[in-house]
Protein backbone atom coordinates (compact mmCIF):
# COMPACT_ATOMS: atom_id res chain seq x y z
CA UNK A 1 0.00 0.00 0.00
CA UNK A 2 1.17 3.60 -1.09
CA UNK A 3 -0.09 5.32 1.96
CA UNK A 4 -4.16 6.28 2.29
CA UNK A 5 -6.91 7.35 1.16
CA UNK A 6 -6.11 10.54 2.10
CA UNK A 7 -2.81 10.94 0.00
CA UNK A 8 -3.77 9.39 -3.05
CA UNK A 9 -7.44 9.88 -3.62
CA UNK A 10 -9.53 13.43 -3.60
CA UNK A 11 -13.56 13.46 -3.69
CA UNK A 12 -14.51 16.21 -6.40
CA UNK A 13 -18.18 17.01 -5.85
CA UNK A 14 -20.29 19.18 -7.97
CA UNK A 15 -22.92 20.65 -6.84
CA UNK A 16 -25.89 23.46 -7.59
CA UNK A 17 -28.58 24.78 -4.97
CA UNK A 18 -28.67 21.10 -2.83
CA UNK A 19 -27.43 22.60 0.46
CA UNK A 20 -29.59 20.58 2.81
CA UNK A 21 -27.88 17.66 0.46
CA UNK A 22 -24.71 18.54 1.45
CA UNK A 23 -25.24 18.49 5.22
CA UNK A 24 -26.13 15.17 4.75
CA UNK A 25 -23.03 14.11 2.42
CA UNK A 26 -19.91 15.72 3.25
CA UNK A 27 -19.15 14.71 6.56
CA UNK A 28 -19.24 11.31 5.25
CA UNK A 29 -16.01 11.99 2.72
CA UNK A 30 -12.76 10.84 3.45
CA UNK A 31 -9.73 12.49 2.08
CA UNK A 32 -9.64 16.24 0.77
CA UNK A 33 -12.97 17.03 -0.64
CA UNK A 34 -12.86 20.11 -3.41
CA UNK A 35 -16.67 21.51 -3.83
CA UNK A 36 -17.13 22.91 -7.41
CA UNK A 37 -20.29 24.98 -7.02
CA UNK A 38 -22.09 25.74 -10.33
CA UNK A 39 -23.66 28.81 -9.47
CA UNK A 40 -25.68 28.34 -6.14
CA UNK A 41 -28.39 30.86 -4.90
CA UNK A 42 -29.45 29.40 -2.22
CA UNK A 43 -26.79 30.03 0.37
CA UNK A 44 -25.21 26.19 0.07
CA UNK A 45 -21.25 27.92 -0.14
CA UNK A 46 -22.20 30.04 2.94
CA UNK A 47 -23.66 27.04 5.05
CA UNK A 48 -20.80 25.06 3.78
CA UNK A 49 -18.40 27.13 5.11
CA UNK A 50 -19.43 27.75 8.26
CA UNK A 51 -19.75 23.42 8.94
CA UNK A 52 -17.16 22.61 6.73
CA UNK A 53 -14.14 24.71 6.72
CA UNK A 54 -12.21 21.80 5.76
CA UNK A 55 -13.76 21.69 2.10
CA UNK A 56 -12.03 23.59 -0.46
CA UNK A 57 -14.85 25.24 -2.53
CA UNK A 58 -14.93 26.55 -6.10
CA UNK A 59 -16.99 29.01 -6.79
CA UNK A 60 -17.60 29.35 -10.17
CA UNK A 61 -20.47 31.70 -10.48
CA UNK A 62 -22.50 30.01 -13.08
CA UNK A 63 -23.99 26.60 -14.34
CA UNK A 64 -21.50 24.46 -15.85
CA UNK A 65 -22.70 21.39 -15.84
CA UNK A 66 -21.05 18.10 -15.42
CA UNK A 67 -17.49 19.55 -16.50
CA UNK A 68 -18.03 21.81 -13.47
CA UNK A 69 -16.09 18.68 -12.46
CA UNK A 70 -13.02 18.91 -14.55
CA UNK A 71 -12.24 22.23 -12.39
CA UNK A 72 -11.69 20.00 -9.18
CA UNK A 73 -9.39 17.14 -10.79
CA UNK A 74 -7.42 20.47 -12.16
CA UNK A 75 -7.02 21.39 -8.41
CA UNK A 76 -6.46 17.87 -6.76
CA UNK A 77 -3.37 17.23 -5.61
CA UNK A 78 -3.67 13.47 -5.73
CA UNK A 79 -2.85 10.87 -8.40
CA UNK A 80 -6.84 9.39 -8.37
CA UNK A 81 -9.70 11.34 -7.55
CA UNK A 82 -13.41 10.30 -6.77
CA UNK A 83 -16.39 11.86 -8.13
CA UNK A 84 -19.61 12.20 -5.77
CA UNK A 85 -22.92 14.44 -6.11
CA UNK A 86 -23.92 16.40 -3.47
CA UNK A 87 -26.74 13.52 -2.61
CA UNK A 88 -24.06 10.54 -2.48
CA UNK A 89 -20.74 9.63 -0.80
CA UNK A 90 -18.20 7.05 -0.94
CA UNK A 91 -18.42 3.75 2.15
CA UNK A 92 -15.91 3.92 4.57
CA UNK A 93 -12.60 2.17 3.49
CA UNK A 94 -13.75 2.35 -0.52
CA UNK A 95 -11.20 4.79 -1.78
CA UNK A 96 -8.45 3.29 0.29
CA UNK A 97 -9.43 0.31 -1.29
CA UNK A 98 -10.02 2.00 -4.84
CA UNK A 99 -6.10 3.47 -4.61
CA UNK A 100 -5.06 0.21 -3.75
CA UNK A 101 -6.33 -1.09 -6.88
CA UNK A 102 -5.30 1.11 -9.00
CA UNK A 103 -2.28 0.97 -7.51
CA UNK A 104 -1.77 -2.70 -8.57
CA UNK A 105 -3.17 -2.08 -12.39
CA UNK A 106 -1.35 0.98 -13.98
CA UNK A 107 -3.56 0.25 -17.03
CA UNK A 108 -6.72 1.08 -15.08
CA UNK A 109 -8.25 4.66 -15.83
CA UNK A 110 -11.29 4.56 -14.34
CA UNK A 111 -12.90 2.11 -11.60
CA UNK A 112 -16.43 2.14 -11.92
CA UNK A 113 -17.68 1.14 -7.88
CA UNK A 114 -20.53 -0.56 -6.57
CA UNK A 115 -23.27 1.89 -5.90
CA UNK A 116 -26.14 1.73 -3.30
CA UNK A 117 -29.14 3.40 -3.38
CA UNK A 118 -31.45 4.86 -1.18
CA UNK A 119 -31.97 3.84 2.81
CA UNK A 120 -32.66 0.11 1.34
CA UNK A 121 -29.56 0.01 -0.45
CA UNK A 122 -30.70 -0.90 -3.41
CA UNK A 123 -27.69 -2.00 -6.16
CA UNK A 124 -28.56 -0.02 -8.94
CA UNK A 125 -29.31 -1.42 -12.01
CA UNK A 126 -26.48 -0.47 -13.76
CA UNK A 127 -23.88 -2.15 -11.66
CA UNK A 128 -25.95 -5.74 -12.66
CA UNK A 129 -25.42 -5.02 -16.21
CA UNK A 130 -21.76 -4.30 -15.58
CA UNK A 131 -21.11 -7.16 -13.38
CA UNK A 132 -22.34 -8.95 -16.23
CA UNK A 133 -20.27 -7.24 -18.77
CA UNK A 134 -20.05 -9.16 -21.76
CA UNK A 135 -17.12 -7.87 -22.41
CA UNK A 136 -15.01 -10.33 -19.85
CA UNK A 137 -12.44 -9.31 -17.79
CA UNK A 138 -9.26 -8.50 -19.31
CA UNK A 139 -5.78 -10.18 -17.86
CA UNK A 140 -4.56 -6.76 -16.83
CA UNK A 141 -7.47 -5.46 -14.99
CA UNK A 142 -9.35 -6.14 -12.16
CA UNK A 143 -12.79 -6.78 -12.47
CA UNK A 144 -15.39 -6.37 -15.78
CA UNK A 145 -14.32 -3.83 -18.61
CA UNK A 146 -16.98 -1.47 -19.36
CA UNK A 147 -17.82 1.34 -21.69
CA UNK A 148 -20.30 3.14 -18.93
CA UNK A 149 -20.49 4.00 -15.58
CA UNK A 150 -21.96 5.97 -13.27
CA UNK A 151 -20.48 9.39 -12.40
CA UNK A 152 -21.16 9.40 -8.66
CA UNK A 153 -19.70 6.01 -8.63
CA UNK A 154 -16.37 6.38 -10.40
CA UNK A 155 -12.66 6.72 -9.48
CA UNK A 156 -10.32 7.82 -12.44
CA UNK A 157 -6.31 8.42 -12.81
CA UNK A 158 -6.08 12.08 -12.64
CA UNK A 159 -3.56 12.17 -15.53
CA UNK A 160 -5.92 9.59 -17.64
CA UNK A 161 -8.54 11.57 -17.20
CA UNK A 162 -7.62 15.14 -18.28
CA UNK A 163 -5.92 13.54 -21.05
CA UNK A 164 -8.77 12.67 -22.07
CA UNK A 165 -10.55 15.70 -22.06
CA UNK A 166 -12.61 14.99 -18.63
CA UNK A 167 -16.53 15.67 -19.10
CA UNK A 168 -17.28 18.26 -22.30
CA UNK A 169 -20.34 20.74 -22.84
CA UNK A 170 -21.76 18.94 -25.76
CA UNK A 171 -23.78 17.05 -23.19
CA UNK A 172 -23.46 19.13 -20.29
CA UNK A 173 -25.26 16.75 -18.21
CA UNK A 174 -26.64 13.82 -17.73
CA UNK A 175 -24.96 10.82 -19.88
CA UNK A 176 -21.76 12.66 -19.29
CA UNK A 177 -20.43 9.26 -19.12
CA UNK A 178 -20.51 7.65 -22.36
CA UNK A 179 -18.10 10.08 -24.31
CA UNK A 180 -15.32 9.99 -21.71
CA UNK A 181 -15.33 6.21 -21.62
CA UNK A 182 -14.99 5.74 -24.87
CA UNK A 183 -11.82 8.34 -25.57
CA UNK A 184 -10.68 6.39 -22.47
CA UNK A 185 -10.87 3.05 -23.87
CA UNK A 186 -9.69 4.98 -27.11
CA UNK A 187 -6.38 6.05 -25.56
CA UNK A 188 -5.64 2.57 -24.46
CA UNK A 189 -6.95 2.78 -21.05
CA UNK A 190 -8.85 0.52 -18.76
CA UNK A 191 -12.40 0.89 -17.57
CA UNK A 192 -13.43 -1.92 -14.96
CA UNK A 193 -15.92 -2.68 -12.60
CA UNK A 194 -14.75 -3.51 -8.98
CA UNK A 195 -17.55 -4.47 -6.63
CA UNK A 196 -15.88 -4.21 -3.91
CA UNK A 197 -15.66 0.02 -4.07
CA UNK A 198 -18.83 0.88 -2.77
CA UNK A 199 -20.92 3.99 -2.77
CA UNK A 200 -24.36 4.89 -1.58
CA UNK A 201 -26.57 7.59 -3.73
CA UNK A 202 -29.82 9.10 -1.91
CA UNK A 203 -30.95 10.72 -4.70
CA UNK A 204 -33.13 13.80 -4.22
CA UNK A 205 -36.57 13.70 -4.70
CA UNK A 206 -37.13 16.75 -6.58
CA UNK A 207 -36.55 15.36 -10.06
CA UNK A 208 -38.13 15.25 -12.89
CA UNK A 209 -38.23 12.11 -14.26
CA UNK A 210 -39.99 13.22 -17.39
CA UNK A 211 -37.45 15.82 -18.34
CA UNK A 212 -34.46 13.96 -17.33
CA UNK A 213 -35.43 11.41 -20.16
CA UNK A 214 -35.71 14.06 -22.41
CA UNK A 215 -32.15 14.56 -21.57
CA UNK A 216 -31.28 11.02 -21.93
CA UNK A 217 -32.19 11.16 -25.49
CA UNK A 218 -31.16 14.10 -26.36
CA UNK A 219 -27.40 13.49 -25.54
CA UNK A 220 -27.50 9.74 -26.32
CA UNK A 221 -28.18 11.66 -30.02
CA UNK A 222 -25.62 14.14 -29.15
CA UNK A 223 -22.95 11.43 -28.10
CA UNK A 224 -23.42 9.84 -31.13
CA UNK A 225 -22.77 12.33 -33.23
CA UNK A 226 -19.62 13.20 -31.42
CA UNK A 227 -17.90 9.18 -31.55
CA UNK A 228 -20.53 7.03 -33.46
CA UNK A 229 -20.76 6.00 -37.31
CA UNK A 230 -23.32 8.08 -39.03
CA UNK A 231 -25.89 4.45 -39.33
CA UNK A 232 -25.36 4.49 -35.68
CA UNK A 233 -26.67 8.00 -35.48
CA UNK A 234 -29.14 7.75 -37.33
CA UNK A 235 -30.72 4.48 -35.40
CA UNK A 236 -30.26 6.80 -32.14
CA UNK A 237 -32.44 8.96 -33.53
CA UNK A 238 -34.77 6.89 -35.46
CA UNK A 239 -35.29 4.83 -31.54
CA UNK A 240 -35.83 8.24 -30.08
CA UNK A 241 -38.56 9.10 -32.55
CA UNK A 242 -40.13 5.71 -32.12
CA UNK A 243 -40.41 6.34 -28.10
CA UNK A 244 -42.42 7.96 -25.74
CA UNK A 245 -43.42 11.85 -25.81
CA UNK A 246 -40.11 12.45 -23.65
CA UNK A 247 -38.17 10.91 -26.48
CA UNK A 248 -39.17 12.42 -28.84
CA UNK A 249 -38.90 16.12 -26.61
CA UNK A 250 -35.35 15.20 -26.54
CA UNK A 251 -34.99 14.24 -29.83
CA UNK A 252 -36.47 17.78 -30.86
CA UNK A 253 -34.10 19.40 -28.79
CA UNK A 254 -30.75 17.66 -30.41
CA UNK A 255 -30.88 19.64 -33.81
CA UNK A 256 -29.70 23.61 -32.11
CA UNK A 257 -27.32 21.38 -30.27
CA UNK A 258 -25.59 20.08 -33.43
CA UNK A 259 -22.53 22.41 -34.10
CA UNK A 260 -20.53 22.06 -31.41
CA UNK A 261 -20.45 17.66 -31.91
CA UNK A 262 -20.36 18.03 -35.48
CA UNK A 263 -17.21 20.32 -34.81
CA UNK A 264 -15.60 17.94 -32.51
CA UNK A 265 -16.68 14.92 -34.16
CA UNK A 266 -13.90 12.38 -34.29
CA UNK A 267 -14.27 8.59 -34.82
CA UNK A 268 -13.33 6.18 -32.59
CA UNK A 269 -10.50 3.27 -33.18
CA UNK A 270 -12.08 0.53 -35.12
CA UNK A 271 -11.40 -1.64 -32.25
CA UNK A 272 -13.42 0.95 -29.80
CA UNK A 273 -15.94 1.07 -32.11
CA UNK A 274 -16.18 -3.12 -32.25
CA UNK A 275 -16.77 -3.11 -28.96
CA UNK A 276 -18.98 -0.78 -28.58
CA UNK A 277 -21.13 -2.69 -31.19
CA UNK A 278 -21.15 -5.62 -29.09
CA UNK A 279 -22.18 -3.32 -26.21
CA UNK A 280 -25.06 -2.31 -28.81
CA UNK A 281 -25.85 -5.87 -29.72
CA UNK A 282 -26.16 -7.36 -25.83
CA UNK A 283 -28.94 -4.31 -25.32
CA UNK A 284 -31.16 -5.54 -28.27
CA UNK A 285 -30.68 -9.40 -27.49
CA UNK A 286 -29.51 -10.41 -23.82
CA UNK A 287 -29.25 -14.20 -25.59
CA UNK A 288 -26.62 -12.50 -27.76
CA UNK A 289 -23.98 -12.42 -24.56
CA UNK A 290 -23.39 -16.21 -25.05
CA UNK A 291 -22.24 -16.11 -28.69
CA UNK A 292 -19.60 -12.28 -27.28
CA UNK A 293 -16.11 -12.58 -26.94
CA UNK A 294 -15.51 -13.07 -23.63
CA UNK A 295 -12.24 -10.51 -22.94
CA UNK A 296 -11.13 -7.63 -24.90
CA UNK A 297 -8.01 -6.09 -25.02
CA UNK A 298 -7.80 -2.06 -25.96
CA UNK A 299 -5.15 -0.28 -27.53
CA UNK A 300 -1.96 -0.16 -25.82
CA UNK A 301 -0.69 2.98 -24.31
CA UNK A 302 2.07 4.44 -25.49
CA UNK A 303 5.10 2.34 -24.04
CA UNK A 304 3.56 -0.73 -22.88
């Protein structure tokens, strides 16, 4: 072990307006915690400061987004840093544990943990579908590889990360995700699940579910514009239109949207893109996973 938590891993947290959210979350963090605060109102940086002089805080007077969060892994001091919203937090021991690991697999970009939900603790969903990954689990890595993950419940190499580009304001939030996994896996890194790195997500109950899957297909459009073949694109867009009234609000809201991917459009490897396919082919025919290669191997970095 290379020393703690505390000297290898910082918790970045975004947040917006969710001070009573806060109260709840931070004294749970371990390590340095940086708070990048997209433009509160609300008084969240005052209450945060007087019960948590300890934070470092960000202020950066307006809405950002999700790459509100590439501000904080500027700023950390660490070689890994953990990502948490202002409703979730990381179990006690996990980013010891997360360091460790990475530690051991200097491949690994981005550990996608075990997340919780609620008082019930709930897995969610997601984490079945990557503990089931049918992409295998790679030689050099240490659990699953993935192409997703959830924000709130990911660890990344600071230096993988910003080479990549961190989170972009194509998408600007929700389904953040997607993009930055695949210039991961494009760059040659890892992305694994480790069940082991646990963290719990109360999410807030003033959401709109109706508007945040309006979002969802908006930037699953958006995403694929940015990475994706144009066939793929146009099936994202043809399944929004086929869907429900949210759908198709999301799809309507793509086209304004459209410079900014189309100007930083760049496709991925062929090898990225193969994968991703089988990714694509798993979610239209779970009998498919039996007939998927079983471990994948990205492009190398440079010098391995």
């Amino acid at each position: 072990m290379a020393g703690g938590a505390t000297t290898r891993v910082t918790v970045v947290v975004a947040t917006r307006d969710r001070g009573d959210d806060l109260e709840r979350s931070l004294p749970r963090h371990e390590g340095p915690v940086i708070l990048v605060d997209n433009g509160s109102a609300d008084g969240t940086l005052d209450a945060v400061r007087r019960r948590f002089p300890q934070v470092e805080i960000v202020e950066l007077g307006r809405n950002l987004g999700a790459p509100a969060r590439n501000t904080g892994v500027r700023l950390a001091a660490t070689p890994y840093v953990a990502f948490a919203d202002d409703d979730s937090w990381w179990a006690p021991g996990a980013l010891e544990r997360a360091a460790d690991v990475l530690d051991a697999h200097p491949r690994l970009g981005l550990l996608a943990g075990h997340v919780l939900v609620g008082p019930e603790e709930r897995p969610d969903p997601i984490c079945r579908q990557m503990a089931a990954s049918p992409l295998g689990v790679e030689p050099d890595l240490p659990g699953p590889s993935v192409l997703g993950f959830l924000a709130c419940g990911a660890v990344v190499r600071r230096e993988a990360y910003l080479a990549a580009g961190g989170f972009d304001d194509v998408v600007f939030f929700f389904g953040e995700e997607e993009r930055l996994a695949l210039d991961l896996a494009a760059a040659g890194w890892g992305l694994a699940y480790v069940e082991d790195v646990v963290a719990h997500h109360h999410p807030s109950p003033a959401r709109d579910p109706r508007a945040r899957q309006a979002l969802a297909a908006r930037n699953r459009v958006l995403t694929a514009v940015l990475r994706r073949p144009w066939p793929v694109v146009a099936r994202t867009a043809l399944a929004a239109a086929r869907g429900g009234p949210a759908d198709r609000a999301g799809l309507r809201d793509a086209p304004p949207r459209l410079p900014r991917p189309l100007e930083r459009r760049r496709a991925l490897p062929p090898a990225v893109e193969a994968v991703r396919r089988t990714l694509d082919g798993a979610a239209r025919d779970p009998r498919a996973r039996s007939f998927l290669t079983r471990s994948w191997r990205g492009p190398r970095l440079p010098g391995t």
